[in-house]
Protein backbone atom coordinates (compact mmCIF):
# COMPACT_ATOMS: atom_id res chain seq x y z
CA UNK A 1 -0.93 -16.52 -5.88
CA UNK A 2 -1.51 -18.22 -9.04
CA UNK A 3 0.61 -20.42 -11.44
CA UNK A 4 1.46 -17.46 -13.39
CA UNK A 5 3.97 -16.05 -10.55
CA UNK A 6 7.53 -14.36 -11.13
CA UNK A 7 10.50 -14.89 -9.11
CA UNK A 8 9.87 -11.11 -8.92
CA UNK A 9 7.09 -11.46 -6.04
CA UNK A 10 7.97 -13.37 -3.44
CA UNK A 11 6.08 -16.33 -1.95
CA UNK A 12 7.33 -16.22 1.62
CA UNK A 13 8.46 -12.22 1.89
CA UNK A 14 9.05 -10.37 4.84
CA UNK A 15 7.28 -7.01 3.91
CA UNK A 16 3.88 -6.57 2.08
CA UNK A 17 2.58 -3.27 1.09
CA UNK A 18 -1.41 -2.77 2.20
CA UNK A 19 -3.08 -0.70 0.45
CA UNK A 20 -6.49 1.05 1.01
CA UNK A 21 -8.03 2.29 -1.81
CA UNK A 22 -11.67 4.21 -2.72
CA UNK A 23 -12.05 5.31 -5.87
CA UNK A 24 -8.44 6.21 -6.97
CA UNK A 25 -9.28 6.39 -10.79
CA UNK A 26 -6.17 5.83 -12.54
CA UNK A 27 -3.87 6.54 -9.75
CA UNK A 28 -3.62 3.09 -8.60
CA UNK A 29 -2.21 1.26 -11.25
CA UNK A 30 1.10 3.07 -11.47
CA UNK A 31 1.54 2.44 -7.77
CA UNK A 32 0.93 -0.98 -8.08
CA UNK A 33 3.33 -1.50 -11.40
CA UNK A 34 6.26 0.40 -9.52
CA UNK A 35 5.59 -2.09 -6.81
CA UNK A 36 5.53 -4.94 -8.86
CA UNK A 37 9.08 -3.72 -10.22
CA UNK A 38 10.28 -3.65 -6.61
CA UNK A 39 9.00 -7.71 -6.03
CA UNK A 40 7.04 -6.08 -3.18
CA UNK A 41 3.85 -7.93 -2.56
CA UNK A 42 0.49 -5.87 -2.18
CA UNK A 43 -2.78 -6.04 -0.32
CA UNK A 44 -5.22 -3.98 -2.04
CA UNK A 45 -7.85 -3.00 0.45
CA UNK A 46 -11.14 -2.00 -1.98
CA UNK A 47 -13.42 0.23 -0.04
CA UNK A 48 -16.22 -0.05 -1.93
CA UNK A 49 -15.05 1.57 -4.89
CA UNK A 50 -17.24 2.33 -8.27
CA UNK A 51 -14.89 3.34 -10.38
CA UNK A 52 -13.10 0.24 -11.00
CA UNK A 53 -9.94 1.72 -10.03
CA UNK A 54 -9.02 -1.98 -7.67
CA UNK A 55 -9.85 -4.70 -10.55
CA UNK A 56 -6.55 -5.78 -10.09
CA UNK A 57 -6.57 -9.52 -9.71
CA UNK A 58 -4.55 -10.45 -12.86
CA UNK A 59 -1.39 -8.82 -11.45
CA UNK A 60 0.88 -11.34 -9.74
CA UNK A 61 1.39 -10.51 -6.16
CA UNK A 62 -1.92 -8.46 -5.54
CA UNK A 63 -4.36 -9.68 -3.39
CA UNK A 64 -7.81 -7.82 -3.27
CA UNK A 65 -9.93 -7.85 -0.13
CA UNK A 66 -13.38 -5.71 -1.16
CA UNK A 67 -16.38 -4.47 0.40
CA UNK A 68 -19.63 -3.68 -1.05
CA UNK A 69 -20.07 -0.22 0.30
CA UNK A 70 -17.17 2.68 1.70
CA UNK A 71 -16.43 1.65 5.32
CA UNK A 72 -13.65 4.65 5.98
CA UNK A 73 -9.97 4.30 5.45
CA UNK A 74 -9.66 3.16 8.85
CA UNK A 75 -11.49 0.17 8.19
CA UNK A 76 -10.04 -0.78 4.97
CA UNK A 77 -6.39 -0.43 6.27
CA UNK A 78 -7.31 -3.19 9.09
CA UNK A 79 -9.17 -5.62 6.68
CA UNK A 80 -5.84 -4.92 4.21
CA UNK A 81 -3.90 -6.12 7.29
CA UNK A 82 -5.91 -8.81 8.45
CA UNK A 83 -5.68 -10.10 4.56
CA UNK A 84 -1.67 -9.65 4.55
CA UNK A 85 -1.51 -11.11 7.92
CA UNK A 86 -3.67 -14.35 6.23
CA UNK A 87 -2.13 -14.59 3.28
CA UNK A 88 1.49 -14.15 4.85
CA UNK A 89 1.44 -15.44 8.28
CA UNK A 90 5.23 -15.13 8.64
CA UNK A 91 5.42 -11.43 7.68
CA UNK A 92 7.91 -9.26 10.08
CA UNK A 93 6.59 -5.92 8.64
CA UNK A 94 3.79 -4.00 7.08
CA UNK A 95 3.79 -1.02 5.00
CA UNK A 96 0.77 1.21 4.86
CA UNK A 97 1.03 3.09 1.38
CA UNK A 98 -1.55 5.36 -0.30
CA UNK A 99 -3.15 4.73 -3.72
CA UNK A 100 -2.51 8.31 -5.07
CA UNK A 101 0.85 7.72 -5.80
CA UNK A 102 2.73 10.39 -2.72
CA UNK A 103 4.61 7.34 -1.94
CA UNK A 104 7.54 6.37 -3.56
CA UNK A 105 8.03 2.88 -4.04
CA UNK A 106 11.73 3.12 -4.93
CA UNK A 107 12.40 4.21 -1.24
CA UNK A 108 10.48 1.24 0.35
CA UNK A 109 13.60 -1.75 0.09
CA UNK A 110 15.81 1.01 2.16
CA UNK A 111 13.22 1.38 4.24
CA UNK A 112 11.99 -2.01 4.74
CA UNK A 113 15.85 -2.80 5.50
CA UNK A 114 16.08 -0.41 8.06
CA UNK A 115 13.01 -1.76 10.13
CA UNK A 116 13.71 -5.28 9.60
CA UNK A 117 17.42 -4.32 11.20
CA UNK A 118 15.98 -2.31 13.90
CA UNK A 119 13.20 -4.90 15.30
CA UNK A 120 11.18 -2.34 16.43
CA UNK A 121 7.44 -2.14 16.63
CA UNK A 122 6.45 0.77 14.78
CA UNK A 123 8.60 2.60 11.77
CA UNK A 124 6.77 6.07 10.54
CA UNK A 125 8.84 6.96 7.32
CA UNK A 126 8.71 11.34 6.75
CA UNK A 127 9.15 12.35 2.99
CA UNK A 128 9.78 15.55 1.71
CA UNK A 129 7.28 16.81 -1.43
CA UNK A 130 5.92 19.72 -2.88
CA UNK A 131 2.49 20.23 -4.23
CA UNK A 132 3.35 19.46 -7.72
CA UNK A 133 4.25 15.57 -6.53
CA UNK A 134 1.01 15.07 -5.27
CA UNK A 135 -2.74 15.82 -5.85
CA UNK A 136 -3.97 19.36 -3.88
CA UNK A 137 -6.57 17.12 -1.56
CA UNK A 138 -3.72 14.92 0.00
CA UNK A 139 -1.17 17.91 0.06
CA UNK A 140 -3.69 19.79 1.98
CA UNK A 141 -4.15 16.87 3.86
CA UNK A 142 -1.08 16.13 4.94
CA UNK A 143 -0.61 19.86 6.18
CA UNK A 144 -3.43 19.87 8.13
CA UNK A 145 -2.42 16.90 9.87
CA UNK A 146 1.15 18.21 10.21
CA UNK A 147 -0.30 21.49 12.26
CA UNK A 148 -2.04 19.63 13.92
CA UNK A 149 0.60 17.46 15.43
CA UNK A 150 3.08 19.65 15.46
């Protein structure tokens, strides 16, 4: 972090938010100012975006980790982890979170709280939403994937 820190972000924290991102257009920044408001640190994982949609650096407690070219999600969410588990080597828990915006960040201190009292190894949070709340690709998406492993 830089000079320019708030007691908002913490230096030490026990959570960070990773977050993969490719081409997210103006989706992103919302995310990452609701986050911000929460003191919730964030590892932006740039896949190789052309948009500009991850210049990001200014914000206190963002770190950036980019490639060149689109790798896959998959390998964007374990370089954002890798980066989170550098830059915070006494982190107890990670949150995976989206760049469109489906996640709320006002649920993540509950949730956070919960698997920081439960010491398990794995915590899969289950919202509710509708189509309106997110964009028709990752509804679609996520109903696919809920058939799927249903």
């Amino acid at each position: 972090m830089t000079g320019n820190e708030t007691d908002a972000i913490q230096e030490n924290p026990a959570a960070v938010v990773v977050i993969p991102c490719y081409n997210a257009g103006s989706r992103l920044k919302p995310v990452l100012s609701r986050l911000f408001e929460a003191g919730i640190p964030v590892v932006v994982a740039d896949d190789g975006s052309t948009d500009g949609s991850a210049n990001v650096e200014d914000r206190t407690g963002i770190r950036v980790t980019r490639f060149p070219v689109n790798r896959g999600k998959g390998y964007a969410l374990l370089a954002g982890i890798d980066c989170a588990l550098q830059a915070y080597p006494d982190l107890r828990a990670i949150v995976l979170m989206d760049a469109d915006g489906q996640h709320d960040p006002r649920d993540l201190q509950q949730f956070i709280a919960a698997v920081l009292e439960c010491h398990g190894d794995l915590a899969i949070g289950q919202r509710s939403f509708t189509l309106r709340d997110v964009p028709l690709a990752s509804w679609l998406g996520n109903r696919a994937t809920s058939i799927l492993t249903a």
